[in-house]
Protein backbone atom coordinates (compact mmCIF):
# COMPACT_ATOMS: atom_id res chain seq x y z
CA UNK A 1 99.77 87.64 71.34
CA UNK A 2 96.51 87.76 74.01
CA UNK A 3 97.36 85.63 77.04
CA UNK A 4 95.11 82.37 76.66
CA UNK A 5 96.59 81.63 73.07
CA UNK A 6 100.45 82.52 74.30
CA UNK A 7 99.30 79.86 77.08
CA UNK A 8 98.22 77.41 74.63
CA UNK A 9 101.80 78.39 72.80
CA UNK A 10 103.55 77.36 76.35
CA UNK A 11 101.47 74.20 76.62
CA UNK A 12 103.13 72.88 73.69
CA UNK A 13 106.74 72.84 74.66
CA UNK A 14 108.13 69.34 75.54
CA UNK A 15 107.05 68.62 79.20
CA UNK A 16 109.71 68.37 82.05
CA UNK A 17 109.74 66.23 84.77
CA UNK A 18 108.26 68.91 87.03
CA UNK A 19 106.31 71.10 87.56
CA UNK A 20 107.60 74.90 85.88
CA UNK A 21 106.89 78.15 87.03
CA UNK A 22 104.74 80.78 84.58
CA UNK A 23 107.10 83.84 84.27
CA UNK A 24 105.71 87.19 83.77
CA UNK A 25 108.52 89.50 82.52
CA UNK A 26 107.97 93.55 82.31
CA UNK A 27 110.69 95.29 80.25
CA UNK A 28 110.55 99.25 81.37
CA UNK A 29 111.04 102.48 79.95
CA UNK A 30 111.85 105.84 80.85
CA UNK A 31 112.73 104.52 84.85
CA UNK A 32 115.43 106.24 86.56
CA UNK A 33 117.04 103.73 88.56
CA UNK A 34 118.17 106.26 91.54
CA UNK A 35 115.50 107.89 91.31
CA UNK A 36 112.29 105.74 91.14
CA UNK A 37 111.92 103.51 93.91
CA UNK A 38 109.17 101.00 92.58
CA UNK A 39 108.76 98.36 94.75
CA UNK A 40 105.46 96.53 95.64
CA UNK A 41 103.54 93.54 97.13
CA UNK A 42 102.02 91.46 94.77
CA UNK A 43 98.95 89.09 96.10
CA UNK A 44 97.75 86.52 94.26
CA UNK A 45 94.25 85.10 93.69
CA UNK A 46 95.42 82.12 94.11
CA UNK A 47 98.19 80.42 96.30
CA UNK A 48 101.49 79.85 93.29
CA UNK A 49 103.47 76.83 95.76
CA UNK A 50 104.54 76.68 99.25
CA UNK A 51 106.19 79.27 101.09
CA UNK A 52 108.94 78.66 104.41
CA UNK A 53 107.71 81.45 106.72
CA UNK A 54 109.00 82.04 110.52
CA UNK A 55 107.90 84.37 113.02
CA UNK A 56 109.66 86.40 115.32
CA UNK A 57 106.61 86.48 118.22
CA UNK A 58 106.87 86.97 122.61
CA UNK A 59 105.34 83.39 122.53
CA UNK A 60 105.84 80.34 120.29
CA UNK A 61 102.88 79.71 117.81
CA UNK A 62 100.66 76.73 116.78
CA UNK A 63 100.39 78.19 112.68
CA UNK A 64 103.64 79.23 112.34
CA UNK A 65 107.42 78.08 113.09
CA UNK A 66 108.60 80.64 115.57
CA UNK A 67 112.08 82.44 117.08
CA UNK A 68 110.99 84.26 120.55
CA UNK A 69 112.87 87.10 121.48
CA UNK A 70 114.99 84.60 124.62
CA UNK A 71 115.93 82.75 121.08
CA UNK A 72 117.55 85.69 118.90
CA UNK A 73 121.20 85.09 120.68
CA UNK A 74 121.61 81.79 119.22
CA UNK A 75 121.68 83.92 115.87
CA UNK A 76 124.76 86.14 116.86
CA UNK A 77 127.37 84.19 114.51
CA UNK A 78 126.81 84.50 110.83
CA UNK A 79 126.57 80.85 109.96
CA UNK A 80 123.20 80.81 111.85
CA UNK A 81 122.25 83.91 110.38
CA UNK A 82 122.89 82.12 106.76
CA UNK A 83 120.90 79.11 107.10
CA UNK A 84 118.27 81.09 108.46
CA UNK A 85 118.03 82.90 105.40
CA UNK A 86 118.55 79.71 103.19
CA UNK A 87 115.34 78.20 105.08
CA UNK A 88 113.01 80.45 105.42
CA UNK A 89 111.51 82.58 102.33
CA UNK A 90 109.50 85.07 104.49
CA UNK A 91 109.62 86.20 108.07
CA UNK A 92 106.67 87.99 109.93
CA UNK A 93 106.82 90.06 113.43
CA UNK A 94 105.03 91.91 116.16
CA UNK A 95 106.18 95.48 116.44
CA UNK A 96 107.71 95.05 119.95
CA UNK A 97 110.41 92.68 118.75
CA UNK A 98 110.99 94.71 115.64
CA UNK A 99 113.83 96.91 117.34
CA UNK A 100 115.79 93.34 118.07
CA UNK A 101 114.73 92.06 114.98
CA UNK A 102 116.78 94.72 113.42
CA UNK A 103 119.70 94.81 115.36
CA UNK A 104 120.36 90.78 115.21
CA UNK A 105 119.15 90.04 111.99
CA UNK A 106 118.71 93.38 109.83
CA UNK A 107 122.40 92.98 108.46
CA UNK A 108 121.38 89.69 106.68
CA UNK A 109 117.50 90.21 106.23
CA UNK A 110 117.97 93.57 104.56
CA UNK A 111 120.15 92.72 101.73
CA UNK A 112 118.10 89.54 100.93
CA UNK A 113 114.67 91.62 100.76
CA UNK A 114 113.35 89.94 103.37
CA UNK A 115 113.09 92.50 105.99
CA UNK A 116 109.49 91.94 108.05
CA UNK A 117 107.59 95.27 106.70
CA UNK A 118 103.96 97.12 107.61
CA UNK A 119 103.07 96.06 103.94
CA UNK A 120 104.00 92.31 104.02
CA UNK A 121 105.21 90.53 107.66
CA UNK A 122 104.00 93.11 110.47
CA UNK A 123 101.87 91.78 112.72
CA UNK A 124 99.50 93.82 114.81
CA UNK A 125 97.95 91.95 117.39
CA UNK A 126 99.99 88.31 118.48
CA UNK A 127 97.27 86.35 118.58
CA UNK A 128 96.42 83.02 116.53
CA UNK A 129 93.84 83.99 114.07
CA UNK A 130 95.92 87.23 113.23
CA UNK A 131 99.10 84.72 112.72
CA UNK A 132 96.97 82.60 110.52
CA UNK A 133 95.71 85.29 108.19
CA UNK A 134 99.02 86.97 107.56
CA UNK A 135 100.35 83.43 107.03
CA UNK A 136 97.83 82.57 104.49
CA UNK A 137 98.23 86.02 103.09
CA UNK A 138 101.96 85.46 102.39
CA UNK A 139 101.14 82.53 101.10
CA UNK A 140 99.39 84.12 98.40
CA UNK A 141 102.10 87.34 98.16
CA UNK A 142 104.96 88.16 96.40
CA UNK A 143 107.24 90.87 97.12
CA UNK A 144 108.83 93.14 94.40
CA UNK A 145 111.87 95.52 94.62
CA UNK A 146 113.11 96.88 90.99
CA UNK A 147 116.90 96.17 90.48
CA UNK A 148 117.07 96.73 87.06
CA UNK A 149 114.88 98.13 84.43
CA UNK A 150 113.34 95.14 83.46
CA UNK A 151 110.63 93.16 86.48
CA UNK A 152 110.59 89.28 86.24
CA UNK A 153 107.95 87.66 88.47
CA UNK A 154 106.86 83.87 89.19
CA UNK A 155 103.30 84.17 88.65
CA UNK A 156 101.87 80.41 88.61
CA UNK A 157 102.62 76.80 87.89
CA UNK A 158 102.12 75.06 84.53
CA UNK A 159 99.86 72.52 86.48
CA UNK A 160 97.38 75.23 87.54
CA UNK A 161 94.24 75.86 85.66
CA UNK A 162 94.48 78.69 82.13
CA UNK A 163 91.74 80.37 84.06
CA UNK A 164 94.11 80.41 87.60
CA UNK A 165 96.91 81.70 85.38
CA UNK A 166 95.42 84.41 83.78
CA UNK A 167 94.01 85.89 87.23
CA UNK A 168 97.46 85.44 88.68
CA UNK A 169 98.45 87.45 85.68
CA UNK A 170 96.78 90.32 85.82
CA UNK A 171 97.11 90.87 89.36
CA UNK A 172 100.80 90.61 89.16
CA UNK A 173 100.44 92.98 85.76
CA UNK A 174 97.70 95.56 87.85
CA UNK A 175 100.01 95.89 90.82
CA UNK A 176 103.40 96.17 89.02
CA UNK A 177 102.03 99.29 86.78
CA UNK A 178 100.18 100.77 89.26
CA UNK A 179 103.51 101.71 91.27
CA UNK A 180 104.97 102.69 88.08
CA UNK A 181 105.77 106.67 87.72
CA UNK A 182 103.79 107.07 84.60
CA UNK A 183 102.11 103.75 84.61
CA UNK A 184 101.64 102.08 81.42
CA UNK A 185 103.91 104.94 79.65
CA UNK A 186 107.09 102.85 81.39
CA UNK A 187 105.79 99.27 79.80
CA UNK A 188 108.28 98.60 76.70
CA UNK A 189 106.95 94.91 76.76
CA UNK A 190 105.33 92.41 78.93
CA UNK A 191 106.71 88.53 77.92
CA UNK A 192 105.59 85.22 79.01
CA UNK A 193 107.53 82.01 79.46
CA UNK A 194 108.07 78.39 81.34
CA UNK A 195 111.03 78.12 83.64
CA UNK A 196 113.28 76.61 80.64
CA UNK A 197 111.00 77.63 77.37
CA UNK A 198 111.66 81.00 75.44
CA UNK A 199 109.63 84.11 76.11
CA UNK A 200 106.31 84.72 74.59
CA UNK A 201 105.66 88.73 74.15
CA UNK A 202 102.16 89.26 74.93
CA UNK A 203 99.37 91.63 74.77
CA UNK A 204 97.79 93.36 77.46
CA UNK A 205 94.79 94.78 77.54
């Protein structure tokens, strides 16, 4: 089924009272699991819902809730290291904190993907317009790490636009394959679906 018409398949499943996410769901083939590390940030045309970010900067920051480097010891016990993690979906740094990011937080960022990295969350230059691109930039970004041979991916909302879907999409679609070993040879199926309808198996061109 092409996208717009699986969308117009979505549209008429009995409404929730909120708002659900769009699902885009790759299925894989001929991935081995040890082998092929295929992991990638995904950035969307446009923004999917609002993201908790925190910075680990020298200095606090007006566009971004911050933990200076005089801050990371009231992180030593792992209770504060949990709700940290519980609040906070992304975390951005400058390279010279990096070294104490790792040692007081890498145990429990790590695991939980959520690790600052060059690709998504490492900060250059500390200075206030470079904070407030990266944060918009996250904003926009999704990271993906493959756990399993099969890639499931919020993509939108059901309030956003067919257009603003379908963009969201294929980005999400574009990047995903493109880190693939053999590309479109590893899609067994790409599926479609609300937060609580069934999948929709789609076509893409």
């Amino acid at each position: 089924m092409e996208i717009k018409q699986a969308l117009e398949e979505l549209r008429k499943n009995e409404k929730k009272n909120f708002d659900q996410t769009v699902d885009l769901i790759i299925n894989l083939k001929g991935i081995d699991m040890k082998r092929d590390n295929v992991s990638t940030v995904i950035t969307f045309p446009y923004n999917i819902g609002e993201k908790k970010i925190c910075g680990f900067l020298t200095k606090k920051s007006e566009n971004v809730e911050t933990i200076t480097l005089n801050e990371f010891q009231l992180y030593r016990d792992k209770k504060a290291l949990k709700n940290l993690i519980k609040k906070y979906d992304y975390f951005l740094a400058v390279p010279s904190v990096m070294p104490a990011v790792a040692t007081t937080f890498g145990k429990i960022l790590g695991p939980a993907g959520k690790m600052p990295t060059p690709q998504l969350g490492v900060l250059m230059k500390e200075d206030e317009k470079a904070i407030k691109e990266l944060v918009e930039k996250i904003a926009k970004s999704t990271r993906i790490k493959m756990k399993e041979p099969s890639i499931k991916v919020s993509i939108a909302r059901e309030s956003m636009k067919d257009n603003e879907i379908i963009e969201n999409l294929m980005a999400a679609y574009n990047a995903i394959v493109n880190v693939l070993p053999t590309k479109k040879e590893n899609v067994r199926s790409v599926l479609i679906k609300l937060t609580m309808s069934k999948p929709i198996k789609l076509e893409v061109k």
